[in-house]
Structures are given as structure tokens and as C-alpha cells.
PDB file of N, CA and C in Angstrom:
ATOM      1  N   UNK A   1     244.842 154.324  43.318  1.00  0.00           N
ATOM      2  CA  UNK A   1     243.740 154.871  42.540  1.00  0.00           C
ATOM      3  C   UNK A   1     242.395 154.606  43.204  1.00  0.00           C
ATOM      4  N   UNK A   2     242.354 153.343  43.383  1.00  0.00           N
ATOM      5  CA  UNK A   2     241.282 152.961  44.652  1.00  0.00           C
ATOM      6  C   UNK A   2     240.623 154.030  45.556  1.00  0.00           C
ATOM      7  N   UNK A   3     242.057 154.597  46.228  1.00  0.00           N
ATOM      8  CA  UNK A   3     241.413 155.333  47.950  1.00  0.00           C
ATOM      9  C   UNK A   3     241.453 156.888  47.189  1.00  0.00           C
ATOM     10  N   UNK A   4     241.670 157.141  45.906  1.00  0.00           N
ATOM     11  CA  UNK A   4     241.718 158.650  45.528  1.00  0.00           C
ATOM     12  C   UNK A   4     239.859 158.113  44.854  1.00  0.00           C
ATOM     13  N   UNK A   5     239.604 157.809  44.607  1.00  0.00           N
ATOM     14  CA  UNK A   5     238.229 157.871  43.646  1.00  0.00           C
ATOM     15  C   UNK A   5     237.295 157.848  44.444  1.00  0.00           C
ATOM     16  N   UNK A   6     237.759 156.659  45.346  1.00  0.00           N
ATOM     17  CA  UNK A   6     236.803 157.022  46.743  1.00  0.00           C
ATOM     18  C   UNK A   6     236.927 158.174  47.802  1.00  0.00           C
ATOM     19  N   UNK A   7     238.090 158.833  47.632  1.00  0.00           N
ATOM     20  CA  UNK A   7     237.911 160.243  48.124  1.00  0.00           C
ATOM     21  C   UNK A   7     237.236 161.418  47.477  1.00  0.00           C
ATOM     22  N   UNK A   8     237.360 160.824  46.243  1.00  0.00           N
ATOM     23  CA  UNK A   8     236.275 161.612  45.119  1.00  0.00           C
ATOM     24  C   UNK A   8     234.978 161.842  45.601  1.00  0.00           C
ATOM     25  N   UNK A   9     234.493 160.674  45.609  1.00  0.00           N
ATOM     26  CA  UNK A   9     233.062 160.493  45.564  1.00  0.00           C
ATOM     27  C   UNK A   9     232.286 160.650  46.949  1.00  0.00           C
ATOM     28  N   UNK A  10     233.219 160.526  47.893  1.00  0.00           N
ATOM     29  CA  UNK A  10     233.221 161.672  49.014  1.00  0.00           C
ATOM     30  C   UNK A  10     233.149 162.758  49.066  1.00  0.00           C
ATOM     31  N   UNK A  11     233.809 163.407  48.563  1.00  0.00           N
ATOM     32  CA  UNK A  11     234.204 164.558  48.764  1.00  0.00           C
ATOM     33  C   UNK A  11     234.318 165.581  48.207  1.00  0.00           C
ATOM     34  N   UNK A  12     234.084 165.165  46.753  1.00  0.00           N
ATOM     35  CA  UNK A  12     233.884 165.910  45.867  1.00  0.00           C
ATOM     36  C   UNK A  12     235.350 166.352  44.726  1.00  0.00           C
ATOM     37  N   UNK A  13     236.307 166.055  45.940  1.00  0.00           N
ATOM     38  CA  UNK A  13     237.858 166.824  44.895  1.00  0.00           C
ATOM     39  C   UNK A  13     238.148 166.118  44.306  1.00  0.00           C
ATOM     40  N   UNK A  14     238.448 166.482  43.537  1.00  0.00           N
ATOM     41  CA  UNK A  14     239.139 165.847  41.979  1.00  0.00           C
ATOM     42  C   UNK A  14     240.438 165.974  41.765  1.00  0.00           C
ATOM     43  N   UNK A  15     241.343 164.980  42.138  1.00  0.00           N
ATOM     44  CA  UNK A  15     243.254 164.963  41.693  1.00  0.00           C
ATOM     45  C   UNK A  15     242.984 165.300  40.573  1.00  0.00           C
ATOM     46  N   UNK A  16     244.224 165.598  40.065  1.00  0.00           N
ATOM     47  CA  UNK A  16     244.912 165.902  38.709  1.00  0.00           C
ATOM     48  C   UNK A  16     245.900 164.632  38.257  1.00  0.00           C
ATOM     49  N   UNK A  17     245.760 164.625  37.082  1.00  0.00           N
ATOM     50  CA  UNK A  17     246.944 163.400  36.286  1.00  0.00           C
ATOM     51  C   UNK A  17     248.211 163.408  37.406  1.00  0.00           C
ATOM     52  N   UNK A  18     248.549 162.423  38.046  1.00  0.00           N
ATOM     53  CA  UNK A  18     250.080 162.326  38.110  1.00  0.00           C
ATOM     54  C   UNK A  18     250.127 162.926  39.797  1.00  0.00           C
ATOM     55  N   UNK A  19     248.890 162.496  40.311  1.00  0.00           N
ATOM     56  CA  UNK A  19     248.642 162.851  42.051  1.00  0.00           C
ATOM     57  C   UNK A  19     249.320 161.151  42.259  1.00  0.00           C
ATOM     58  N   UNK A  20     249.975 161.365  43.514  1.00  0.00           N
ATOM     59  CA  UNK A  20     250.767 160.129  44.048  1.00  0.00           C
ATOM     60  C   UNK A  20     249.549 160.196  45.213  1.00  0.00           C
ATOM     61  N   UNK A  21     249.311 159.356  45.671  1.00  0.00           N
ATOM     62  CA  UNK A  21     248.702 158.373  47.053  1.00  0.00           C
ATOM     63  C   UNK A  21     249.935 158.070  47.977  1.00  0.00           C
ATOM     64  N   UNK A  22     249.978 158.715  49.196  1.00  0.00           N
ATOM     65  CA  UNK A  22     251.054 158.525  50.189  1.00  0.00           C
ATOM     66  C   UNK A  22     250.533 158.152  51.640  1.00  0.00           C
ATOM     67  N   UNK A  23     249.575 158.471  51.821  1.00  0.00           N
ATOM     68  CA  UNK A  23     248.441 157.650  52.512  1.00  0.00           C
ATOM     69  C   UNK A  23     247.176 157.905  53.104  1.00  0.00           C
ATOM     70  N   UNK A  24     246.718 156.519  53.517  1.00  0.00           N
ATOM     71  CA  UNK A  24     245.001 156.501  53.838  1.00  0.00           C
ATOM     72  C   UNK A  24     244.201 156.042  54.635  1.00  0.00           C
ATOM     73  N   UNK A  25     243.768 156.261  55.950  1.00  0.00           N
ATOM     74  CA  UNK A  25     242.919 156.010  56.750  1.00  0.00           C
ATOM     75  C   UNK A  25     241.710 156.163  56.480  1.00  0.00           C
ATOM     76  N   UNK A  26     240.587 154.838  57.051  1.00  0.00           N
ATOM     77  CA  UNK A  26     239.507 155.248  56.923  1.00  0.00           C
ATOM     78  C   UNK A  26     238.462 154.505  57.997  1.00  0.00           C
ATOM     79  N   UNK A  27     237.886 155.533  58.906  1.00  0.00           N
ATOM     80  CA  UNK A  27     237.350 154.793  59.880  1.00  0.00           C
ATOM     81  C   UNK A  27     236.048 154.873  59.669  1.00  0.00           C
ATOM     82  N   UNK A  28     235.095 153.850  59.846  1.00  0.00           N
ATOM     83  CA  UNK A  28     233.873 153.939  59.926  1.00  0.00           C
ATOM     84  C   UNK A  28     233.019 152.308  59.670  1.00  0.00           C
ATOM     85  N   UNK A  29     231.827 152.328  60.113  1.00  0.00           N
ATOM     86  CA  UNK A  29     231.010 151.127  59.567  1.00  0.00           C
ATOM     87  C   UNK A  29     229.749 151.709  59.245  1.00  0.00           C
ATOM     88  N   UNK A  30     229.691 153.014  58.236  1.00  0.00           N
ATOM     89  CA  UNK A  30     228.625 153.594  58.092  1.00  0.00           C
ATOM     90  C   UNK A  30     227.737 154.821  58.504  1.00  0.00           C
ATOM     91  N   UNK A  31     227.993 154.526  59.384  1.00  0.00           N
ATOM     92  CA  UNK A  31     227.858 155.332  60.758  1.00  0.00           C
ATOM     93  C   UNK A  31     228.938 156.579  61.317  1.00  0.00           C
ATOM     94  N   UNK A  32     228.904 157.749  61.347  1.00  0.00           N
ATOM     95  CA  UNK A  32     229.577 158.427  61.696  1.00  0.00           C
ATOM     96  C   UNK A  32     231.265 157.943  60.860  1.00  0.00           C
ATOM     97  N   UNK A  33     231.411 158.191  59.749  1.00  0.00           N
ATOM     98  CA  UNK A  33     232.436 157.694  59.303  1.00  0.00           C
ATOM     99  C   UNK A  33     233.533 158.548  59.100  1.00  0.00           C
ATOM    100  N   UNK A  34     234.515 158.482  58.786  1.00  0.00           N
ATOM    101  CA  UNK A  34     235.815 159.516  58.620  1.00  0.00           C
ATOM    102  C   UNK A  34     236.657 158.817  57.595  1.00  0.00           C
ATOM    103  N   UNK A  35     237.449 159.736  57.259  1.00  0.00           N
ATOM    104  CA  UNK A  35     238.849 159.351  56.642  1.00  0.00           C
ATOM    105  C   UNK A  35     239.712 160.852  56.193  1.00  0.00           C
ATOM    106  N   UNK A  36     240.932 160.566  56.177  1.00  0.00           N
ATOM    107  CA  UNK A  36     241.866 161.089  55.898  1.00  0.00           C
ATOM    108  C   UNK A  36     242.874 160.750  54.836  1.00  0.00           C
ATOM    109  N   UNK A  37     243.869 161.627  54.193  1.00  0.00           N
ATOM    110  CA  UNK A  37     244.391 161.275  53.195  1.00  0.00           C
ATOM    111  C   UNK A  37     245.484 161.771  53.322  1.00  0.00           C
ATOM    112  N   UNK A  38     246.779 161.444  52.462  1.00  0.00           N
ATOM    113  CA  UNK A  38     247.626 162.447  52.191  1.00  0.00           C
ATOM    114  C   UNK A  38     248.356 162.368  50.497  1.00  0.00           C
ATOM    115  N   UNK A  39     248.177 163.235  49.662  1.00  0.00           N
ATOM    116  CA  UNK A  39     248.809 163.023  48.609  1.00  0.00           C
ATOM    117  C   UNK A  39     249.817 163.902  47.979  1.00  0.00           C
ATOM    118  N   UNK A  40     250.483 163.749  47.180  1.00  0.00           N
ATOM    119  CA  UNK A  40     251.608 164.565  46.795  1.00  0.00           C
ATOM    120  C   UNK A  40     250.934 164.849  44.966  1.00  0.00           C
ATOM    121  N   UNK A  41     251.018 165.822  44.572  1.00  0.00           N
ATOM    122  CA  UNK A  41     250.359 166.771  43.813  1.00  0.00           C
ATOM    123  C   UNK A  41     251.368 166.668  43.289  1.00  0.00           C
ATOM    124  N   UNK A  42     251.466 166.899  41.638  1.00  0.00           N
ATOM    125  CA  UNK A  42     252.704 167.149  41.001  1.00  0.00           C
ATOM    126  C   UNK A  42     253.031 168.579  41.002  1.00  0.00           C
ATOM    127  N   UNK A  43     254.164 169.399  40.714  1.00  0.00           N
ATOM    128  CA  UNK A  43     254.228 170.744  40.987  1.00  0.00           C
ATOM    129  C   UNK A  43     253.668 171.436  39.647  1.00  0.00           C
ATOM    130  N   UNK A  44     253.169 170.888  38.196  1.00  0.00           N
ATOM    131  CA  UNK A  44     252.849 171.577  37.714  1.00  0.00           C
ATOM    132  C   UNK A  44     251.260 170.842  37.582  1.00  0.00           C
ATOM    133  N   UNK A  45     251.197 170.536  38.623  1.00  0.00           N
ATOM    134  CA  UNK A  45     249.063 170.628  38.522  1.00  0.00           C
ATOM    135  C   UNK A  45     248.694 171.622  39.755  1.00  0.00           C
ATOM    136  N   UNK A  46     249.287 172.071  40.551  1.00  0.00           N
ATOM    137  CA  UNK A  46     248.975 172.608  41.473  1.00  0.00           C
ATOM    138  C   UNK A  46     248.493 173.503  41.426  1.00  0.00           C
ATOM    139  N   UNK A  47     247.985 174.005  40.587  1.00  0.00           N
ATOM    140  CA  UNK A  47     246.400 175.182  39.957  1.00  0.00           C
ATOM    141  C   UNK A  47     245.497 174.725  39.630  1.00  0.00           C
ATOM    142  N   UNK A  48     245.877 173.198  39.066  1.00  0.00           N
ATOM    143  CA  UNK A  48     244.592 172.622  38.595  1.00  0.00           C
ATOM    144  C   UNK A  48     243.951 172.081  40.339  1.00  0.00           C
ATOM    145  N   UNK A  49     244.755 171.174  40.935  1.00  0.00           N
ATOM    146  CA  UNK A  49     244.565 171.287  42.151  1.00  0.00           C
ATOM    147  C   UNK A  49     243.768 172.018  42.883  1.00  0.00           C
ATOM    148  N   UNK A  50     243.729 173.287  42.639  1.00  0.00           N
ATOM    149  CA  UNK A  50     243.147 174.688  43.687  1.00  0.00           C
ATOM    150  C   UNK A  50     242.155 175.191  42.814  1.00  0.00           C
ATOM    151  N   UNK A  51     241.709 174.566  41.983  1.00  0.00           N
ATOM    152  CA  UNK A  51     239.999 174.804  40.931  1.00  0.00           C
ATOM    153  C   UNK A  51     239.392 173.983  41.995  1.00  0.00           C
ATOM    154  N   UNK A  52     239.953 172.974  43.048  1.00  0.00           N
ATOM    155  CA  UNK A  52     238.311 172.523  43.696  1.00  0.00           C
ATOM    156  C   UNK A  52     237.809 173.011  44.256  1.00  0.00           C
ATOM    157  N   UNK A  53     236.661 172.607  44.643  1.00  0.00           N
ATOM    158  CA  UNK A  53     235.419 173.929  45.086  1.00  0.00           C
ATOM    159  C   UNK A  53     235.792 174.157  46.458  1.00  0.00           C
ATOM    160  N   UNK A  54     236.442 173.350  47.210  1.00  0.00           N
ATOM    161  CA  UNK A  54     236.739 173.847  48.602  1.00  0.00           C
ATOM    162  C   UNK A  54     237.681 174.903  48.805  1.00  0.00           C
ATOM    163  N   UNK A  55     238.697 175.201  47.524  1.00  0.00           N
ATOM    164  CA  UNK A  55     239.590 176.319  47.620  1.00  0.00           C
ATOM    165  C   UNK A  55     238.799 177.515  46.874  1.00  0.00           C
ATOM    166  N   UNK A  56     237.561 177.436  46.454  1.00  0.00           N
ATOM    167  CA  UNK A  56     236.656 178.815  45.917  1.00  0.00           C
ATOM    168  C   UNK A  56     235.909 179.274  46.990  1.00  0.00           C
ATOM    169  N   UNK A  57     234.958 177.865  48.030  1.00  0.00           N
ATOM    170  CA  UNK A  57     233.908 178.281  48.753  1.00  0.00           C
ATOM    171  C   UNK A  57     234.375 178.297  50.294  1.00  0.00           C
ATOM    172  N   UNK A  58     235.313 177.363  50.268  1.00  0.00           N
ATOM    173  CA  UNK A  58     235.821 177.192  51.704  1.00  0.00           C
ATOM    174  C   UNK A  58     235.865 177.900  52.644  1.00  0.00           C
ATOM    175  N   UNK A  59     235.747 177.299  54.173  1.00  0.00           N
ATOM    176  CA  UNK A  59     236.408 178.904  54.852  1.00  0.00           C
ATOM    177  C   UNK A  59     238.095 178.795  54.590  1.00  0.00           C
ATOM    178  N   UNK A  60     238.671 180.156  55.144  1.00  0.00           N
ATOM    179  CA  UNK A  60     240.224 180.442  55.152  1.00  0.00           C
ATOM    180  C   UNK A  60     240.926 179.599  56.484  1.00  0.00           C
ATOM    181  N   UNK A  61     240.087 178.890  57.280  1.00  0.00           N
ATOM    182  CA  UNK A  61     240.470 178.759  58.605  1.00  0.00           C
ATOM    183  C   UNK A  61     241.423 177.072  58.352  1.00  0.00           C
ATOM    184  N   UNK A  62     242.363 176.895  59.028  1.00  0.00           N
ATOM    185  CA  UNK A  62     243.291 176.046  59.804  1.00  0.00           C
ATOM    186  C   UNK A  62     241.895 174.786  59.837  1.00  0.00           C
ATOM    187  N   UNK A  63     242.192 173.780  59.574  1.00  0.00           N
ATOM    188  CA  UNK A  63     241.279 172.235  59.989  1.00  0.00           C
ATOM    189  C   UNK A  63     241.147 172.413  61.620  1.00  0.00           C
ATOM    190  N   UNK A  64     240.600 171.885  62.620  1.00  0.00           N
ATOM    191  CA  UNK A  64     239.970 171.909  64.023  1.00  0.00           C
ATOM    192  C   UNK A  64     240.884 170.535  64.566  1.00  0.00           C
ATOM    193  N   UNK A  65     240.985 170.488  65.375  1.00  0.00           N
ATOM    194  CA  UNK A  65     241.975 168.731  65.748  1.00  0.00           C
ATOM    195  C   UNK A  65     240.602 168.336  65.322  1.00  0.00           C
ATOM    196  N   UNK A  66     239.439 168.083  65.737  1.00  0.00           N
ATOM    197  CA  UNK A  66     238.370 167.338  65.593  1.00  0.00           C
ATOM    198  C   UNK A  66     237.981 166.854  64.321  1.00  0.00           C
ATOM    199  N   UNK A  67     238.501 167.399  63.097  1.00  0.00           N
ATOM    200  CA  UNK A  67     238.553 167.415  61.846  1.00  0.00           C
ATOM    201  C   UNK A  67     240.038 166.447  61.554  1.00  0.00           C
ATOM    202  N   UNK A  68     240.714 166.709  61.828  1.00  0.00           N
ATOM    203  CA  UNK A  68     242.551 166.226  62.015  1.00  0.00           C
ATOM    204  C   UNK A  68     242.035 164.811  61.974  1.00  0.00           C
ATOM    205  N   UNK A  69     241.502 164.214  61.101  1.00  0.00           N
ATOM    206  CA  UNK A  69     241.263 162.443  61.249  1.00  0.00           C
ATOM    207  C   UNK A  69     242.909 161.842  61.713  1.00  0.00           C
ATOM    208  N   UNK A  70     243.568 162.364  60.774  1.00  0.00           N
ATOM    209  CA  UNK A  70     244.929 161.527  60.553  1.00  0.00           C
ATOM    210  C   UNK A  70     245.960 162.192  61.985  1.00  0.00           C
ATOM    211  N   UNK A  71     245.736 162.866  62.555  1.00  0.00           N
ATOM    212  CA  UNK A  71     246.459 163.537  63.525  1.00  0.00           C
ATOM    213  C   UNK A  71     247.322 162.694  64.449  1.00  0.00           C
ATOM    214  N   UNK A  72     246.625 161.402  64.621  1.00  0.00           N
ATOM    215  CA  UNK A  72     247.371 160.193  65.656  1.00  0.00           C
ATOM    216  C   UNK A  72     248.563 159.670  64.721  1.00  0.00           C
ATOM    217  N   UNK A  73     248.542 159.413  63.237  1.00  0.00           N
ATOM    218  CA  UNK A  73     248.947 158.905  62.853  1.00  0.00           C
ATOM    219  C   UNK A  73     250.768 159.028  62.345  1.00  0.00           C
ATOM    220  N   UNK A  74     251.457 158.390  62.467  1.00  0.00           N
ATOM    221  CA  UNK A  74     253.268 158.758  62.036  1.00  0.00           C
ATOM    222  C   UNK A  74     253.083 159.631  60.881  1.00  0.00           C
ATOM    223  N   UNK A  75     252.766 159.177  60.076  1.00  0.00           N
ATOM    224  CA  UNK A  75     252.336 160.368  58.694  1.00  0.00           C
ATOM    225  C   UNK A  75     251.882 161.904  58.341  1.00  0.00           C
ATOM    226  N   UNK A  76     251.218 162.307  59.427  1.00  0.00           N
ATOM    227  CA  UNK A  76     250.597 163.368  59.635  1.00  0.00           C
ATOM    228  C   UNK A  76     251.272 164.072  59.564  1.00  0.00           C
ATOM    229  N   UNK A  77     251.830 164.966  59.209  1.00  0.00           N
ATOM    230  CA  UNK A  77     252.761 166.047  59.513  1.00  0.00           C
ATOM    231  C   UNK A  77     252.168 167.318  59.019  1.00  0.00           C
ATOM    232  N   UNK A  78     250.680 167.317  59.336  1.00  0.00           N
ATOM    233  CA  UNK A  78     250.720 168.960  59.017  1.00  0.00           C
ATOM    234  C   UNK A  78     250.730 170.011  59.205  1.00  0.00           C
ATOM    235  N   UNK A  79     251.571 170.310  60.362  1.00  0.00           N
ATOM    236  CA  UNK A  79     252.230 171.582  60.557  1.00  0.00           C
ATOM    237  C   UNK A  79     253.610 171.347  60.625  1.00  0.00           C
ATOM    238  N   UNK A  80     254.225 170.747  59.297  1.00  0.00           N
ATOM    239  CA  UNK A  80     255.261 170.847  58.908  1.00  0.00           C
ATOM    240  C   UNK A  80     255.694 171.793  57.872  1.00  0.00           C
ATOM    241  N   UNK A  81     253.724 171.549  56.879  1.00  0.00           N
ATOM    242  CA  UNK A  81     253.888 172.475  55.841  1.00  0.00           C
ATOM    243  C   UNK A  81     254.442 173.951  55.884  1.00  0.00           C
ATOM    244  N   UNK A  82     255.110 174.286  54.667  1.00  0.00           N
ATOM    245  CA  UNK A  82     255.013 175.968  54.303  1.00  0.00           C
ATOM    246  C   UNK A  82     253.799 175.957  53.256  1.00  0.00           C
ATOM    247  N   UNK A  83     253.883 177.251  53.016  1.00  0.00           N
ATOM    248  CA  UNK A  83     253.411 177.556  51.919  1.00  0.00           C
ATOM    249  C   UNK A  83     252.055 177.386  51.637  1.00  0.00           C
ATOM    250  N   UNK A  84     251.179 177.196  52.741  1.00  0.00           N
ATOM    251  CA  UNK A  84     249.979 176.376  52.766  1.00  0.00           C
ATOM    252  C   UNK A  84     248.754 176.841  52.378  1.00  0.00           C
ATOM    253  N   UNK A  85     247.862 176.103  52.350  1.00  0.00           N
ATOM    254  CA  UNK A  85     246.461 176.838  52.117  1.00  0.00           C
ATOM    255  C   UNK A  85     245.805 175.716  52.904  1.00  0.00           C
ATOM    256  N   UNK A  86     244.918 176.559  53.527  1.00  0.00           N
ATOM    257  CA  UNK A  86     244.195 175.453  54.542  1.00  0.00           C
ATOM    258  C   UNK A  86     242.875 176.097  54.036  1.00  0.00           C
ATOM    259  N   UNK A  87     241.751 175.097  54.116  1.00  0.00           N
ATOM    260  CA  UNK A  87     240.517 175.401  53.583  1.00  0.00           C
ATOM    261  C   UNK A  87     239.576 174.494  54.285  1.00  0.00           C
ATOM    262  N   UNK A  88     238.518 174.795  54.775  1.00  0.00           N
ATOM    263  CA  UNK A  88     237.310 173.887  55.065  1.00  0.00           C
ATOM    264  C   UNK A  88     235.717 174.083  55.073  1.00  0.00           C
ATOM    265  N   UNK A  89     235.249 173.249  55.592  1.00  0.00           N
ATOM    266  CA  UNK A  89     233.447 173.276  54.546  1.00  0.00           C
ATOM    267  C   UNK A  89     232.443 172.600  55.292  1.00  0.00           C
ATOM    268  N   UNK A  90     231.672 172.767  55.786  1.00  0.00           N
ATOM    269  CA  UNK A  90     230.399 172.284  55.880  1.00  0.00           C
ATOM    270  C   UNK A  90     229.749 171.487  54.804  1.00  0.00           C
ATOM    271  N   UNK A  91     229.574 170.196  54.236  1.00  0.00           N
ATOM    272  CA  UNK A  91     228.928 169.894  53.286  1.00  0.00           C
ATOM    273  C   UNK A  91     227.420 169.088  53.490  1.00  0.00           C
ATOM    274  N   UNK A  92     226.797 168.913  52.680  1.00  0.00           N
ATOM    275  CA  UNK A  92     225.303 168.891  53.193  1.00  0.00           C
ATOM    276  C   UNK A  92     225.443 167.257  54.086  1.00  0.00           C
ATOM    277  N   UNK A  93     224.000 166.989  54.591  1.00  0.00           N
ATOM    278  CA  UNK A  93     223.950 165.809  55.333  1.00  0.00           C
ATOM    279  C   UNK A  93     224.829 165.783  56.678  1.00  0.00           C
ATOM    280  N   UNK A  94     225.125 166.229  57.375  1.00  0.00           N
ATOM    281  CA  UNK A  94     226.019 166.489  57.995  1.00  0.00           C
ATOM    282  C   UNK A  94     227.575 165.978  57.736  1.00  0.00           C
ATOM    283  N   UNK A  95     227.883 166.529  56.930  1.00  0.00           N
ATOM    284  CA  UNK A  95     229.053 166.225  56.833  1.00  0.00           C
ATOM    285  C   UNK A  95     230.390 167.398  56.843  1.00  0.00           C
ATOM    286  N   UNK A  96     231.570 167.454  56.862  1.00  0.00           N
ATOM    287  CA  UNK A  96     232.748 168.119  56.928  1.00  0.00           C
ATOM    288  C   UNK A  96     234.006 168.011  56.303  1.00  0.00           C
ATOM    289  N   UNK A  97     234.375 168.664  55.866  1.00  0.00           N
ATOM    290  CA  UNK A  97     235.709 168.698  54.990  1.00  0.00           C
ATOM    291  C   UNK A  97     236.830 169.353  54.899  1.00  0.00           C
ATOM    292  N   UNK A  98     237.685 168.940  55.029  1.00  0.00           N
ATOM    293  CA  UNK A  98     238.851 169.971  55.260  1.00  0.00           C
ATOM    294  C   UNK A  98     240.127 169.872  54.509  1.00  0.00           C
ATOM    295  N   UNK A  99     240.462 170.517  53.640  1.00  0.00           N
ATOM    296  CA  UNK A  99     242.040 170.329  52.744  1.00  0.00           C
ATOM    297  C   UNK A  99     242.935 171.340  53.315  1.00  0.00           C
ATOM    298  N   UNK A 100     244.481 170.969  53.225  1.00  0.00           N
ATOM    299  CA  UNK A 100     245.470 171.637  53.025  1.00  0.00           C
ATOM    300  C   UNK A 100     246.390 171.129  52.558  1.00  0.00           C
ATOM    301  N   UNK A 101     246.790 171.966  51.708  1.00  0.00           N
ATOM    302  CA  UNK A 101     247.964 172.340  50.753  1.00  0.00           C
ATOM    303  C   UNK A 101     248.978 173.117  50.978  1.00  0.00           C
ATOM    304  N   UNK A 102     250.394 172.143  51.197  1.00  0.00           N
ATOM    305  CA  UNK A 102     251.731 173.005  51.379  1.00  0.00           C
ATOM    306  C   UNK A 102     252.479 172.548  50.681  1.00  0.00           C
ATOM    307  N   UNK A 103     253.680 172.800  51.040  1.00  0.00           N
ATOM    308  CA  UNK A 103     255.086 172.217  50.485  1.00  0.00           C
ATOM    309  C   UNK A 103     255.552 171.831  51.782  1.00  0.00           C
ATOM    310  N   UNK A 104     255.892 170.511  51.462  1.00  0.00           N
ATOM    311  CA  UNK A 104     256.600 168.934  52.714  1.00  0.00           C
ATOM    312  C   UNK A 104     257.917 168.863  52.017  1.00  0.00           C
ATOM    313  N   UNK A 105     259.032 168.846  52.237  1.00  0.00           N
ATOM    314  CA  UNK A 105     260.407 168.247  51.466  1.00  0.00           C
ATOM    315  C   UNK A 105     260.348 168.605  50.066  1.00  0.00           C
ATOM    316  N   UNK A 106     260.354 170.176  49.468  1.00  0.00           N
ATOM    317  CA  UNK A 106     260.087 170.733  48.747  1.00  0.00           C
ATOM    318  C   UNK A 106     258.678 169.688  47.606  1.00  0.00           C
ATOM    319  N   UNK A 107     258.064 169.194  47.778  1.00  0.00           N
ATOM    320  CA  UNK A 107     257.094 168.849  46.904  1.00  0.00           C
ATOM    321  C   UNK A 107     256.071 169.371  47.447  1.00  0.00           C
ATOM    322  N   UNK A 108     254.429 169.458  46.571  1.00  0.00           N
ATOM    323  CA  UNK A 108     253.503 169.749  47.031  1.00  0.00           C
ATOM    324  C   UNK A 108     252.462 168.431  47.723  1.00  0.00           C
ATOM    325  N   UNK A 109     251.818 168.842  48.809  1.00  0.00           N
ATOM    326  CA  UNK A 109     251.698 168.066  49.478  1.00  0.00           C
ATOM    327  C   UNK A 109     249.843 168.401  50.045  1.00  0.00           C
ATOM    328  N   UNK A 110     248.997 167.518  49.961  1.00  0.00           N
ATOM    329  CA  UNK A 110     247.440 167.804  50.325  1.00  0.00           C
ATOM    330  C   UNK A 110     247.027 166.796  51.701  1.00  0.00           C
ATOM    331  N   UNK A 111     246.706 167.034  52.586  1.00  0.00           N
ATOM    332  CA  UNK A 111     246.002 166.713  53.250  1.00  0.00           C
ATOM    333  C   UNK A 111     244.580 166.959  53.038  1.00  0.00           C
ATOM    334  N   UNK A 112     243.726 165.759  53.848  1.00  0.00           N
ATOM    335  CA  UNK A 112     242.373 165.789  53.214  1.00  0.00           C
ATOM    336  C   UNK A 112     241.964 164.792  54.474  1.00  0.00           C
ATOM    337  N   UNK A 113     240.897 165.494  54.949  1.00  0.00           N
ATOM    338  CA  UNK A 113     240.032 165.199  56.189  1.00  0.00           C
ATOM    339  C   UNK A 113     238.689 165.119  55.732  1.00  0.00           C
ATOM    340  N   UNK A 114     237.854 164.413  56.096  1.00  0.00           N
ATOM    341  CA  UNK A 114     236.348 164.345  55.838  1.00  0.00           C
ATOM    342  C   UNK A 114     236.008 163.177  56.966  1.00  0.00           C
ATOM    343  N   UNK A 115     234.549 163.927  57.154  1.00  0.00           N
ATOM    344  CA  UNK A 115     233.935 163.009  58.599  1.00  0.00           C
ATOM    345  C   UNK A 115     232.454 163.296  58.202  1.00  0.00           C
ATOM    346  N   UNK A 116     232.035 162.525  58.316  1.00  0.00           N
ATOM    347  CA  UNK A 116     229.880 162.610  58.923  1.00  0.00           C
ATOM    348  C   UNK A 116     229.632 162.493  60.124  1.00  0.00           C
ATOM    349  N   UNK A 117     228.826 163.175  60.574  1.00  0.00           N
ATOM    350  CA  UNK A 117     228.333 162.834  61.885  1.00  0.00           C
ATOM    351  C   UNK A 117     226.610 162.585  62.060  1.00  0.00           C
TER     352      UNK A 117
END
């Protein structure tokens, strides 16, 4: 609950009741900071899920590796997904954001990138 609230307040998205935390990197000392996420969505919030503003305003485009915080990591698997929606954003202050949403081992599955520079 910890690393989802603080992805909140980052980032702006808002889980739904009954989002699992599967994991969380977070690099920074202030300064040019990052983090990445990965959570599993229950299958019947996954509309409520796609009300956040990055799936209304977003672009349609694939995350950038440069965005890919979690990309080094064993966990990463996201181009494993089907079914996906990839979305990303410019947000003010220099900052960047990037979600996608698939299906991993039939569950729904979010990746979540954010960096400042």
C-alpha cells in the first residue's frame, strides 16, 4: 500500500480496491528521480483502471526504453503482454509517464514508469 500511494502522488493514477503490488523500483535522491512499478489489477476493475487520465490524454505510443525504468530488471516482462494498452505523457515540471496494460498469465497486469529530469 506504501509504494501504490506513493505512486499516486506521483503520478497521479489511482488503483482500484483489490490492485495487488508485484513490484517496485525506485531510483533517485531527489534529483532526476525514477521509478517503476508492476501491479496486477483485478479483472473486474479494469475499467475503473482505464478512467485514469493517462488512458483519456495520453499518447497511443509503446513507452521509449528510456522511459522502461524497470527494463533491467527479472520482473519486467513487458512485451510479454497481450491485449495491451500502452499510454504515455509529458507531465508538467519536467516530468514523464508511461502505463501499460495487458494480460500476463491470463490476469491483468499494469506497468508504470515515471522519471523527472
Amino acid at each position: 500500500d506504501k509504494e501504490l500511494n506513493e505512486v499516486t502522488q506521483r503520478t497521479g493514477i489511482r488503483f482500484p480496491v483489490g490492485t495487488t503490488g508485484l513490484a517496485y523500483l525506485y531510483l533517485g535522491s531527489d534529483i532526476d528521480d525514477a521509478l517503476a512499478l508492476k501491479v496486477a489489477i483485478p479483472e473486474e476493475k479494469k475499467l475503473v483502471f482505464l478512467e485514469n487520465e493517462i488512458f483519456k490524454t495520453g499518447s497511443k505510443t509503446k513507452p521509449s526504453l528510456s522511459l522502461q525504468i524497470g527494463r533491467s530488471e527479472p520482473w519486467w516482462k513487458l512485451d510479454d503482454l497481450t491485449e495491451r494498452v500502452d499510454r504515455s505523457k509529458q507531465l508538467p515540471k519536467g516530468r514523464y509517464l508511461a502505463c501499460t496494460l495487458g494480460r500476463e498469465n491470463g490476469r491483468w497486469i499494469a506497468y508504470i514508469s515515471w522519471i523527472t529530469t
